[in-house]
Protein backbone atom coordinates (compact mmCIF):
# COMPACT_ATOMS: atom_id res chain seq x y z
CA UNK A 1 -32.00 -0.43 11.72
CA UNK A 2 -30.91 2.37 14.11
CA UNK A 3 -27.39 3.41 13.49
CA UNK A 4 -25.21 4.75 15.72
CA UNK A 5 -22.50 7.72 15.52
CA UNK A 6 -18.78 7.40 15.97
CA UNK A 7 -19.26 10.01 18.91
CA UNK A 8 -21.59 8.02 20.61
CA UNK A 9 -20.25 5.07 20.06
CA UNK A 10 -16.96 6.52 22.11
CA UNK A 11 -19.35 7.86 24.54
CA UNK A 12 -21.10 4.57 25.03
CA UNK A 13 -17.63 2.92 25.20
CA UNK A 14 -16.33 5.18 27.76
CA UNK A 15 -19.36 5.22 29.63
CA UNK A 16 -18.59 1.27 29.26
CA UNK A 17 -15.25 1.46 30.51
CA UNK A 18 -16.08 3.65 33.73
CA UNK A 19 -18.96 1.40 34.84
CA UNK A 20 -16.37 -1.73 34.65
CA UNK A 21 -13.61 0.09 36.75
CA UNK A 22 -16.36 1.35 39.18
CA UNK A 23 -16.39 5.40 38.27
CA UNK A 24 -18.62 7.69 37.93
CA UNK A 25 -20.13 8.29 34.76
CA UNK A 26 -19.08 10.50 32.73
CA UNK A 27 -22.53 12.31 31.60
CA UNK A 28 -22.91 12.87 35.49
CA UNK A 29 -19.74 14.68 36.17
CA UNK A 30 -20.43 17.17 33.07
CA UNK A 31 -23.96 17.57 35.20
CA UNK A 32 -22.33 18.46 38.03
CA UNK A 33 -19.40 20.84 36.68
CA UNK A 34 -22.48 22.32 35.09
CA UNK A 35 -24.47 22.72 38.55
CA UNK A 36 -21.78 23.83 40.47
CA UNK A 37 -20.60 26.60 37.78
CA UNK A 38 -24.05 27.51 37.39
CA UNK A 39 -24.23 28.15 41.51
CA UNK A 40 -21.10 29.92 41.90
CA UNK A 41 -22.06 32.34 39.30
CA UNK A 42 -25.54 32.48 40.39
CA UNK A 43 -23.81 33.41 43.40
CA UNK A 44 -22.28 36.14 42.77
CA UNK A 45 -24.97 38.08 40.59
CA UNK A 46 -27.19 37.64 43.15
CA UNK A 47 -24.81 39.63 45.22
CA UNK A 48 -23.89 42.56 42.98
CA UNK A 49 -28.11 42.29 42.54
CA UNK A 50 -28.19 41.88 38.65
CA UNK A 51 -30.22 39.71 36.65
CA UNK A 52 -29.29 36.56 35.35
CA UNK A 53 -27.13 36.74 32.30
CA UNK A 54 -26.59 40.46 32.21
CA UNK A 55 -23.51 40.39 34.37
CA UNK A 56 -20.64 41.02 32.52
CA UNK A 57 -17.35 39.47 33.11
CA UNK A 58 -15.51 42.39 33.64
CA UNK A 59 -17.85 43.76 36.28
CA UNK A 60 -16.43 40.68 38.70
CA UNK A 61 -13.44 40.81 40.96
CA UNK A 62 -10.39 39.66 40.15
CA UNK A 63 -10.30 36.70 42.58
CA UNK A 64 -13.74 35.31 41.17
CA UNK A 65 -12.33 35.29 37.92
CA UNK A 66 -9.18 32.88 38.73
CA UNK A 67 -11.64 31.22 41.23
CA UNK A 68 -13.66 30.78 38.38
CA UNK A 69 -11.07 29.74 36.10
CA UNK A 70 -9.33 26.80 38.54
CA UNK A 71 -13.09 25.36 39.61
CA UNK A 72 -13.84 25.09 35.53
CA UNK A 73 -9.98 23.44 35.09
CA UNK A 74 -10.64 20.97 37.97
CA UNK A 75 -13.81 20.12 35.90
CA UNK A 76 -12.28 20.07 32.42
CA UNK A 77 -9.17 17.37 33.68
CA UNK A 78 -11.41 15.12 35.98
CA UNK A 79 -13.43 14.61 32.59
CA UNK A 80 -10.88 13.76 30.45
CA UNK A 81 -9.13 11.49 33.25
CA UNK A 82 -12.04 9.75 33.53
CA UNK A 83 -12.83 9.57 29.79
CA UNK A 84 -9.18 8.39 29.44
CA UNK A 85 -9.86 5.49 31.76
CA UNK A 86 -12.48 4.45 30.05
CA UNK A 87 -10.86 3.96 26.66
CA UNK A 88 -8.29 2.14 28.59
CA UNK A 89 -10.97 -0.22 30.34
CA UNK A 90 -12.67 -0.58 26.63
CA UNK A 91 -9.22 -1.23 25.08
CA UNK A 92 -8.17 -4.09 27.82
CA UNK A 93 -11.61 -5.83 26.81
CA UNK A 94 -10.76 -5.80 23.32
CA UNK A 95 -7.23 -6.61 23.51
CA UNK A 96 -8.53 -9.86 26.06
CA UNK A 97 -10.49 -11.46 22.55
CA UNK A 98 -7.08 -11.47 20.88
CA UNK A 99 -6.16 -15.26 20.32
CA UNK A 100 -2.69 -14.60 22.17
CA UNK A 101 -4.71 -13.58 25.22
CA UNK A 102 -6.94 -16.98 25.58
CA UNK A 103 -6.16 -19.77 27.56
CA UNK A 104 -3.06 -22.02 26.74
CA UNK A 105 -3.58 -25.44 26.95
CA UNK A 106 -1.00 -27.83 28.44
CA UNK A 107 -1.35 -29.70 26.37
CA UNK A 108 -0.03 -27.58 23.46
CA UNK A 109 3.33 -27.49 23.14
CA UNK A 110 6.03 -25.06 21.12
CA UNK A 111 7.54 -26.00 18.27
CA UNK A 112 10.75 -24.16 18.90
CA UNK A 113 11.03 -27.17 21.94
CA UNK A 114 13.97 -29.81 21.85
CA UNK A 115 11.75 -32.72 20.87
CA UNK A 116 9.90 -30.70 17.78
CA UNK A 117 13.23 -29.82 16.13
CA UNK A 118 14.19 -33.46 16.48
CA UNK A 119 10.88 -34.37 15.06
CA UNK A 120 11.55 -31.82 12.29
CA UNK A 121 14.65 -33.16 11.20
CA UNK A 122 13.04 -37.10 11.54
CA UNK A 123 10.09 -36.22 8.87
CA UNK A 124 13.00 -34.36 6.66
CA UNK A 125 14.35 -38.52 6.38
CA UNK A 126 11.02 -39.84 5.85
CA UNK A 127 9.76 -36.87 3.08
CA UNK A 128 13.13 -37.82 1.21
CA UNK A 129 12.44 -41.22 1.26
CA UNK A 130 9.24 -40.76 0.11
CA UNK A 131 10.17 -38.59 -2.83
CA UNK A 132 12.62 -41.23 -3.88
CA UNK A 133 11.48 -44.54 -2.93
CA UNK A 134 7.76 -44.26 -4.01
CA UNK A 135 8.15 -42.84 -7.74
CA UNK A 136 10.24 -46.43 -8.40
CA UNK A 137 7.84 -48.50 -6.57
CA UNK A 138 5.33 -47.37 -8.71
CA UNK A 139 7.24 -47.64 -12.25
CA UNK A 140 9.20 -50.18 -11.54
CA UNK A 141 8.27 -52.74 -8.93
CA UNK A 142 5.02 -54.78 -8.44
CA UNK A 143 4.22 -54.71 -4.79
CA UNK A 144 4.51 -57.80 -2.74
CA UNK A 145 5.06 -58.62 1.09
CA UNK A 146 8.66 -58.33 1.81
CA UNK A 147 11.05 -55.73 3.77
CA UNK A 148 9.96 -52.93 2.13
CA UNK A 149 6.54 -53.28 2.23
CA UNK A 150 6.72 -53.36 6.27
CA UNK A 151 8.83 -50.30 5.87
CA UNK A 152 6.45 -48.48 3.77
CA UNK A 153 3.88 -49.80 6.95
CA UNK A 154 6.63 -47.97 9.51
CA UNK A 155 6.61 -44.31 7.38
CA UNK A 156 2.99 -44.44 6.85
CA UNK A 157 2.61 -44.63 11.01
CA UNK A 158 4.99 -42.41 11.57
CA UNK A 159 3.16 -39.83 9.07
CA UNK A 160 0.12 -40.63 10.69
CA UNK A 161 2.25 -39.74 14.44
CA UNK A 162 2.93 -36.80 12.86
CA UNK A 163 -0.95 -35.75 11.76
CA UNK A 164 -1.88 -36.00 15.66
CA UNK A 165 1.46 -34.11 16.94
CA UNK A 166 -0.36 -31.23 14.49
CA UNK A 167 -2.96 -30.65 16.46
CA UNK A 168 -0.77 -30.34 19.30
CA UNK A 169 1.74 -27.71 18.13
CA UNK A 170 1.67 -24.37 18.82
CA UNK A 171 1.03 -21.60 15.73
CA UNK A 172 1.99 -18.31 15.05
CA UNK A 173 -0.42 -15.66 14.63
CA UNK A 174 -0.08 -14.06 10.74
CA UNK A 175 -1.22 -11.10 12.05
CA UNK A 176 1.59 -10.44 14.44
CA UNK A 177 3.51 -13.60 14.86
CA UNK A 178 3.09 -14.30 18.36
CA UNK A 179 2.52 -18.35 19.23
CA UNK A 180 -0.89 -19.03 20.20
CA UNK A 181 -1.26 -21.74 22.75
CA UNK A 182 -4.96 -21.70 22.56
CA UNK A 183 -5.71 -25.59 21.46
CA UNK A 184 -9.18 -24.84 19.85
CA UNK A 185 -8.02 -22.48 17.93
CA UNK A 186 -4.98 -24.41 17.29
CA UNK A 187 -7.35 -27.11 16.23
CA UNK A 188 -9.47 -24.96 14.05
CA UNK A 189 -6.71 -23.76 12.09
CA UNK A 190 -4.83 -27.28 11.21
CA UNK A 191 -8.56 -28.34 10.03
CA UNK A 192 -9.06 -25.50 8.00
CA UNK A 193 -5.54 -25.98 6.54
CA UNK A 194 -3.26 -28.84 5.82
CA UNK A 195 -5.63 -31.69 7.51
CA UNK A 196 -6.98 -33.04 4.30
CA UNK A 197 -4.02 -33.02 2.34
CA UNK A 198 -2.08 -34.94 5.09
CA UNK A 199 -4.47 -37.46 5.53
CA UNK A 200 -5.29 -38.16 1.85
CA UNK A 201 -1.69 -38.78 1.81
CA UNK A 202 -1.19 -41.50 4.41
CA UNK A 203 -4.14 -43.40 2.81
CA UNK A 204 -3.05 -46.70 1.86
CA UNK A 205 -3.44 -46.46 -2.16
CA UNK A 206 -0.39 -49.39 -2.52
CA UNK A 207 -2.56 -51.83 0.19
CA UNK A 208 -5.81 -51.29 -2.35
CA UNK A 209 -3.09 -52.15 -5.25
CA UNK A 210 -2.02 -55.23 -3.80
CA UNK A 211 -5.36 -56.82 -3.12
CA UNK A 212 -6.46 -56.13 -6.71
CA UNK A 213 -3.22 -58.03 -7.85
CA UNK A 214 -3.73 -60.73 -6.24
CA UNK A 215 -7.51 -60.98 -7.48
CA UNK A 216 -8.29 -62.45 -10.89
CA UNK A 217 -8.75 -58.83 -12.04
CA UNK A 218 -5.27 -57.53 -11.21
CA UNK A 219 -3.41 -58.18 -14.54
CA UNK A 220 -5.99 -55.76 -16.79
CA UNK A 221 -5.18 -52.98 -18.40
CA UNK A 222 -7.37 -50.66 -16.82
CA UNK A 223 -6.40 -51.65 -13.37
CA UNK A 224 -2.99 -50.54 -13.87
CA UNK A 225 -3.86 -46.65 -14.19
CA UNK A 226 -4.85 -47.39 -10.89
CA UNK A 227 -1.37 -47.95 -9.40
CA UNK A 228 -0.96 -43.76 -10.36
CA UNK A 229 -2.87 -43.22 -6.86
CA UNK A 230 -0.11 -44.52 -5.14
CA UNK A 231 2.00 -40.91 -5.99
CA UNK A 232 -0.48 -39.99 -3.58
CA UNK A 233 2.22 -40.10 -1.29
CA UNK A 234 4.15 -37.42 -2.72
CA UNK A 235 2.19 -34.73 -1.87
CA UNK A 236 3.57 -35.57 1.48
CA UNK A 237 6.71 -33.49 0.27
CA UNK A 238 4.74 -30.15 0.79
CA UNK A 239 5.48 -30.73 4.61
CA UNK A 240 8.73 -29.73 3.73
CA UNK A 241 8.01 -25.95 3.38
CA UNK A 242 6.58 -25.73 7.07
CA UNK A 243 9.37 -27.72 8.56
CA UNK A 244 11.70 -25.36 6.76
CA UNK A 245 10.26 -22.48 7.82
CA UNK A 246 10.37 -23.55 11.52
CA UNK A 247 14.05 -24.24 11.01
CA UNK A 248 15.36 -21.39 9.77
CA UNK A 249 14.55 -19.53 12.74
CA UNK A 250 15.99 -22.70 15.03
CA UNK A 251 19.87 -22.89 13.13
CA UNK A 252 21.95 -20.48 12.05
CA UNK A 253 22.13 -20.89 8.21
CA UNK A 254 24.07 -19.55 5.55
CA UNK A 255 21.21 -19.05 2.87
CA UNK A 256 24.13 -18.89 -0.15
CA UNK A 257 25.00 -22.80 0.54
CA UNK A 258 21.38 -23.01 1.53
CA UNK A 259 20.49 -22.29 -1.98
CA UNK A 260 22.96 -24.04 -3.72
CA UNK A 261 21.87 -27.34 -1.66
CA UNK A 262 18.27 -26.72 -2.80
CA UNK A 263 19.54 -26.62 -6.40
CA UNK A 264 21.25 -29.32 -6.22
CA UNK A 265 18.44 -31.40 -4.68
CA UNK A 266 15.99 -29.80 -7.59
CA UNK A 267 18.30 -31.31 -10.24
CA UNK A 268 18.39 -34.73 -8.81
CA UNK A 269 14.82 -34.96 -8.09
CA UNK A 270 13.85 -33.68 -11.20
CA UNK A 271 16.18 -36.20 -13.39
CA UNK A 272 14.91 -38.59 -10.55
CA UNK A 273 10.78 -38.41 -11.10
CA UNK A 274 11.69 -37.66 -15.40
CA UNK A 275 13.15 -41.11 -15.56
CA UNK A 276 10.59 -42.69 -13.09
CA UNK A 277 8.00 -40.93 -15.31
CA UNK A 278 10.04 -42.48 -18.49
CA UNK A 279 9.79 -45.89 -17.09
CA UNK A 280 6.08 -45.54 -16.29
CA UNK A 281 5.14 -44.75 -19.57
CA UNK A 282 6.44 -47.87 -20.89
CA UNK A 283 4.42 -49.75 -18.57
CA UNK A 284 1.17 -48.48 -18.57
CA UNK A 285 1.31 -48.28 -22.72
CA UNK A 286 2.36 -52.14 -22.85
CA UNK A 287 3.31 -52.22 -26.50
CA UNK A 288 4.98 -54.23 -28.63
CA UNK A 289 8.08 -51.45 -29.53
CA UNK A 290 8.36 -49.30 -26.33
CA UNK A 291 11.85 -47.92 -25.28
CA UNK A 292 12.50 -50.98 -22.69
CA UNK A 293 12.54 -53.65 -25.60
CA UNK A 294 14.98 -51.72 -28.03
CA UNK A 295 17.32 -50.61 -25.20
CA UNK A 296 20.72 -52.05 -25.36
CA UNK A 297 21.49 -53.96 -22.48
CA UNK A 298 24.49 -55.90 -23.57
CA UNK A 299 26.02 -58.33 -20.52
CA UNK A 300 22.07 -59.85 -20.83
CA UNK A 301 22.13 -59.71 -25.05
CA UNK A 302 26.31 -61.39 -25.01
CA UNK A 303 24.80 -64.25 -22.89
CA UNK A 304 22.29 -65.00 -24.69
CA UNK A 305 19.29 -64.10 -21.89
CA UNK A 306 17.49 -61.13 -23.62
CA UNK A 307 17.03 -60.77 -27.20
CA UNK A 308 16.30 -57.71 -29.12
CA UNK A 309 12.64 -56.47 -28.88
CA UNK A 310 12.51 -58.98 -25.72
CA UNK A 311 10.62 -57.27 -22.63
CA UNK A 312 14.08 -57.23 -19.97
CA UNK A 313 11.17 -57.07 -16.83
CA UNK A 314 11.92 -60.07 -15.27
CA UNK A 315 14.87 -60.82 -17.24
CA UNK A 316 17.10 -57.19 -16.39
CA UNK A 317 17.44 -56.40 -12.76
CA UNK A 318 15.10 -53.20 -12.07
CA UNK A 319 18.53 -51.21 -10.62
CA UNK A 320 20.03 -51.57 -14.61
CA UNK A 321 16.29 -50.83 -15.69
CA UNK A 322 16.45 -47.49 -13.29
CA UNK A 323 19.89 -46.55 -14.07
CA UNK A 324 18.93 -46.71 -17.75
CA UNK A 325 16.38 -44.73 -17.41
CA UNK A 326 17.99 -42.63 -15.07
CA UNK A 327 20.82 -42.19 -17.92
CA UNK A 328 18.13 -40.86 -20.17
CA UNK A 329 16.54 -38.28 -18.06
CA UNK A 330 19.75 -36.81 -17.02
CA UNK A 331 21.84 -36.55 -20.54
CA UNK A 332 17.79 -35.44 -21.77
CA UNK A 333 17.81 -32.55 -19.07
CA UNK A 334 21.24 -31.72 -19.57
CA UNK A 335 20.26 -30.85 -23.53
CA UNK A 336 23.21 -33.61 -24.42
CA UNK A 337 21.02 -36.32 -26.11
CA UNK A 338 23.43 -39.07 -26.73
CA UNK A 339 20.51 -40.66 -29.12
CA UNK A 340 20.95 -44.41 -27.82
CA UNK A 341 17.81 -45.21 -26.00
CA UNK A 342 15.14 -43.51 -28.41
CA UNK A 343 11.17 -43.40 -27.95
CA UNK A 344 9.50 -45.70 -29.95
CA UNK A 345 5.62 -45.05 -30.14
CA UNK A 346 3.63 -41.87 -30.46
CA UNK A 347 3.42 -41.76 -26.94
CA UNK A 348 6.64 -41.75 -25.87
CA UNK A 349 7.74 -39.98 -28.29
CA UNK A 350 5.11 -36.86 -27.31
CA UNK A 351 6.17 -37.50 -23.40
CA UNK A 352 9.75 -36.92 -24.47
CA UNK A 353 8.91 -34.04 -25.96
CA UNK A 354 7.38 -32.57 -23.09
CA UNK A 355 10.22 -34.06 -20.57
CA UNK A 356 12.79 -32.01 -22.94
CA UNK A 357 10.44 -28.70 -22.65
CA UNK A 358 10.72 -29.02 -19.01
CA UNK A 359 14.44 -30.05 -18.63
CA UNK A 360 15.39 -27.32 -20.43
CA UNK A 361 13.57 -24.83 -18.38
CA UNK A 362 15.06 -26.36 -15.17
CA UNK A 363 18.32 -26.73 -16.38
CA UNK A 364 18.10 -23.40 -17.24
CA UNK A 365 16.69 -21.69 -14.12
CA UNK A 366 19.32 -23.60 -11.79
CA UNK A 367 22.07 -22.35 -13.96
CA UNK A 368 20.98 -18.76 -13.87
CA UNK A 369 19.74 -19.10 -9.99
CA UNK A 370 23.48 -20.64 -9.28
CA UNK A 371 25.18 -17.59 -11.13
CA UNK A 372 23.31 -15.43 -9.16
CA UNK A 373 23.74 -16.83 -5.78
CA UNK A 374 27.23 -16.78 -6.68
CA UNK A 375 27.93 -13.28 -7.55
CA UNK A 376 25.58 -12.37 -4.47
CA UNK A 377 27.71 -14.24 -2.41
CA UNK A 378 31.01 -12.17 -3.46
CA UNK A 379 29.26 -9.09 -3.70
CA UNK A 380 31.29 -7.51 -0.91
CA UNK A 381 34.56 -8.64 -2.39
CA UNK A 382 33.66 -7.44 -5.93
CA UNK A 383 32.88 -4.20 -4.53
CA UNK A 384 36.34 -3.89 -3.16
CA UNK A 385 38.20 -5.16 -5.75
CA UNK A 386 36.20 -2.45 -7.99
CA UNK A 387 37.18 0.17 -5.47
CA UNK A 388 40.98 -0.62 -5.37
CA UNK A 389 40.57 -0.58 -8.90
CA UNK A 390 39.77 2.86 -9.03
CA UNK A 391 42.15 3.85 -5.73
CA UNK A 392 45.04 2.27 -8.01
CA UNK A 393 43.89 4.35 -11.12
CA UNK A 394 43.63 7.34 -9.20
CA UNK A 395 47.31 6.94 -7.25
CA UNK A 396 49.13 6.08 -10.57
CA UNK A 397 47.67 9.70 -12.25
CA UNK A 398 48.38 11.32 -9.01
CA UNK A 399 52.12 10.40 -8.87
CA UNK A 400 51.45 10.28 -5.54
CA UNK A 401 54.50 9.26 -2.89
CA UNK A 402 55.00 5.43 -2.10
CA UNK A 403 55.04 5.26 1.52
CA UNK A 404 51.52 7.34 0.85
CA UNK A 405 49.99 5.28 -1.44
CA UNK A 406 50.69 2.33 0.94
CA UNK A 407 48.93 4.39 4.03
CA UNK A 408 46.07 4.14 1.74
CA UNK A 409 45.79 1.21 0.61
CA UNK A 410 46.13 -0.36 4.30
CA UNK A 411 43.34 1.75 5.28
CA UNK A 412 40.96 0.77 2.60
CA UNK A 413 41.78 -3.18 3.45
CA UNK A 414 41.40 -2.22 6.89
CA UNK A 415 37.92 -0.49 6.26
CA UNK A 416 36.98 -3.65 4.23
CA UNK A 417 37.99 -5.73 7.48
CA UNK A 418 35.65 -3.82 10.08
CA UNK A 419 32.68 -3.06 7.23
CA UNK A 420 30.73 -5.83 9.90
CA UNK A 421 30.62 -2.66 12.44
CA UNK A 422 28.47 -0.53 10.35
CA UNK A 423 26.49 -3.87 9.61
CA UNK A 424 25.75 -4.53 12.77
CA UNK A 425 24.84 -1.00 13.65
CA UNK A 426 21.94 -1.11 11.24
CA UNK A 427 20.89 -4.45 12.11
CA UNK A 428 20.31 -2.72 15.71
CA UNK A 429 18.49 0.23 14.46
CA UNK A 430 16.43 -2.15 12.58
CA UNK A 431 15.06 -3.76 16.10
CA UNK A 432 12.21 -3.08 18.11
CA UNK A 433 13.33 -1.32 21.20
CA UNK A 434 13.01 -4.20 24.11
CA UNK A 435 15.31 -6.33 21.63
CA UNK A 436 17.98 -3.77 21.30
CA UNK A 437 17.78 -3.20 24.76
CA UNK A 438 18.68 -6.82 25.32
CA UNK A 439 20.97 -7.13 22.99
CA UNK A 440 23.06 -4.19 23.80
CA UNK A 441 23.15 -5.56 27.35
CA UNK A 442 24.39 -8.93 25.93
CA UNK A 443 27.17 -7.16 24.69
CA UNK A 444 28.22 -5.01 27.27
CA UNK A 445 27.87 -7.48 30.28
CA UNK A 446 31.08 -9.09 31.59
CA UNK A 447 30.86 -12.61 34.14
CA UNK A 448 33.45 -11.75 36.78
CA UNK A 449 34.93 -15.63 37.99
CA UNK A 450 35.89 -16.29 41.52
């Protein structure tokens, strides 16, 4: 293999460059500086009649020095003009692969448009449906033809609406994060990315559930392990963190309550899928002493419809089955433990240890993330009140007038008050230079009205 040096690699790229914008090349114009230099002073030591080479510079006239001197400058800057132009031509054809640079497509559209943020904020409603309906459809509920079994039919189309609209949305570059209109490449990278997730997830696991029910097969054992592939769904709910990160940029959010929404919406999901999970395992295990059977449900026990160690499916409504189980996941993640619905086989009792091993560990990461979002929210006051603090401290050694120690108080509350300036200022500096430039316009430009 024949490698090739840095050097001429640049000259092969210049000599590139030239060709495109229709210059001379560069090896040519050395030849002829070289030519003509080698003339003039030809020239002139065949007039003084001495012998190549053994003319000495200081034997020539003034004139033919700076004449001299200007022809080999003329030389020396068409070069490097020339050679400049070249890198420029070399660097326009590299900068023209760049995905930015390609074609758009019209048919590609931007997701910072109208109808994508309203398409955002419709798959936010179906992703929280499907993190809350599906987990008690599959614990709780056998699945039949009825309302929501069309509706289930309505968010599966719309998910699969939302698989074609992907290949169809404009992406932004992770190198620089420009949008790329370019649909191949737009194509290329939702197939290389979230494709087979989303479409694993709008396969209809609760249709293959159904059929087997209704078969001769559908009330073994075995067969219900196979209603599990109906969670399926839920990895749906990792849409959320690209539909989030297109609308932070869209809305102006304060990421405190931000926060303290997503904590709250961890805590009731969490207690949500434990006591799902809780009523799942009672299911699937089918014994003869699970939690369901030695669960106090009392209006149903007082009228003499359930007995003690009766299976309530069928019998208990599955809301007062849910909310039971609800009840248990929520006093279990909460570390309370009232102790009145207790696991009853070696599995549940090993599930419940686990479920307690991960309630603590949530319960305990929201209460320290809270405190923290907290404190970082008041930062700025804290700091002020800390600072007064220590203005108060050092008026009362001082002894310092009244009316003085008034002047400066003002003037710290008033510092506190226009702290945003200095804020702002390094926001600014903190911008490349075109935004500044517009933004410092923006706030120096006045409408005059008629």
């Amino acid at each position: 293999m024949v490698q090739i040096r840095g050097s001429e690699k640049y000259a092969a790229r210049s000599m590139a460059g030239s060709q495109l914008l229709g210059l001379p090349d560069e090896e040519e114009t050395r030849k002829e500086g070289e030519h003509a230099k080698n003339m003039y002073v030809g020239g002139i030591k065949d007039e003084e009649g001495g012998l190549p080479g053994q003319v000495a510079m200081g034997d020539k006239d003034r004139s033919d020095e700076e004449a001299m001197g200007d022809i080999q400058k003329e030389f020396r800057e068409k070069s490097k003009a020339k050679m400049d132009i070249g890198m420029v031509a070399a660097g326009v054809q590299e900068m023209q692969k760049h995905k930015i640079f390609a074609e758009p497509s019209p048919w590609v559209i931007s997701p910072r448009s109208r109808y994508m943020r309203r398409w955002d904020m419709v798959t936010l409603m179906l992703l929280l449906y499907t993190a809350v309906v599906t987990p008690v459809e599959v614990s709780f509920m056998e699945t039949k033809i009825d309302t929501l079994f069309w509706i289930n039919r309505s968010v599966d189309a719309l998910f699969v609406k939302d698989i074609v609209l992907n290949f169809f949305v404009a992406i932004y570059d992770p190198e620089d994060g420009q949008l790329v209109f370019h649909h191949p490449t737009v194509v290329r990278s939702y197939l290389k990315g979230w494709f087979p997730i989303d479409v694993i997830s709008v396969f209809p696991f609760d249709l293959i559930s159904f059929m087997l029910n209704t078969s001769s097969v559908g009330k073994m054992k075995v067969l219900r392990i196979l209603r599990l592939l109906r969670l399926v769904k839920l990895l749906r709910i990792l849409r959320a963190a690209r539909i989030f990160a297109r609308l932070e940029t869209q809305y102006n959010i304060d990421y405190s309550a931000l926060e303290l929404a997503k904590f709250g919406v961890l805590a009731l999901v969490t207690s949500h899928w434990m006591a799902c999970a809780w009523g799942l395992v009672a299911d699937l295990e089918d014994s003869d002493y699970n939690w369901l059977k030695y669960t106090a449900f009392n209006t149903f026990h007082e009228t003499g419809k359930l007995e003690i160690g009766q299976d309530p499916v069928g019998v208990v409504s599955t809301t007062d089955i849910y909310i039971a189980a609800f009840y248990w996941s929520s006093m279990t993640m909460t570390t309370i433990g009232y102790g009145d619905i207790v696991p009853s086989t070696l599995v549940e009792r090993i599930f419940v240890s686990f479920a307690m091993l991960v309630g603590a560990f949530v319960y305990g990461y929201i209460i320290g993330a809270v405190s923290n979002v907290i404190s970082t929210k008041n930062a700025k006051k804290n700091d002020f009140y800390k600072l007064m603090g220590e203005l108060n401290s050092f008026l009362k050694e001082g002894r310092w007038d009244h009316d003085l120690c008034m002047r400066l108080r003002e003037y710290f509350k008033y510092r506190l008050a226009s702290s945003h300036v200095d804020a702002h200022t390094a926001l600014l500096q903190q911008m490349s230079p075109a935004l500044r430039a517009e933004i410092t316009l923006g706030m120096n430009t006045w409408e005059c009205w008629p």
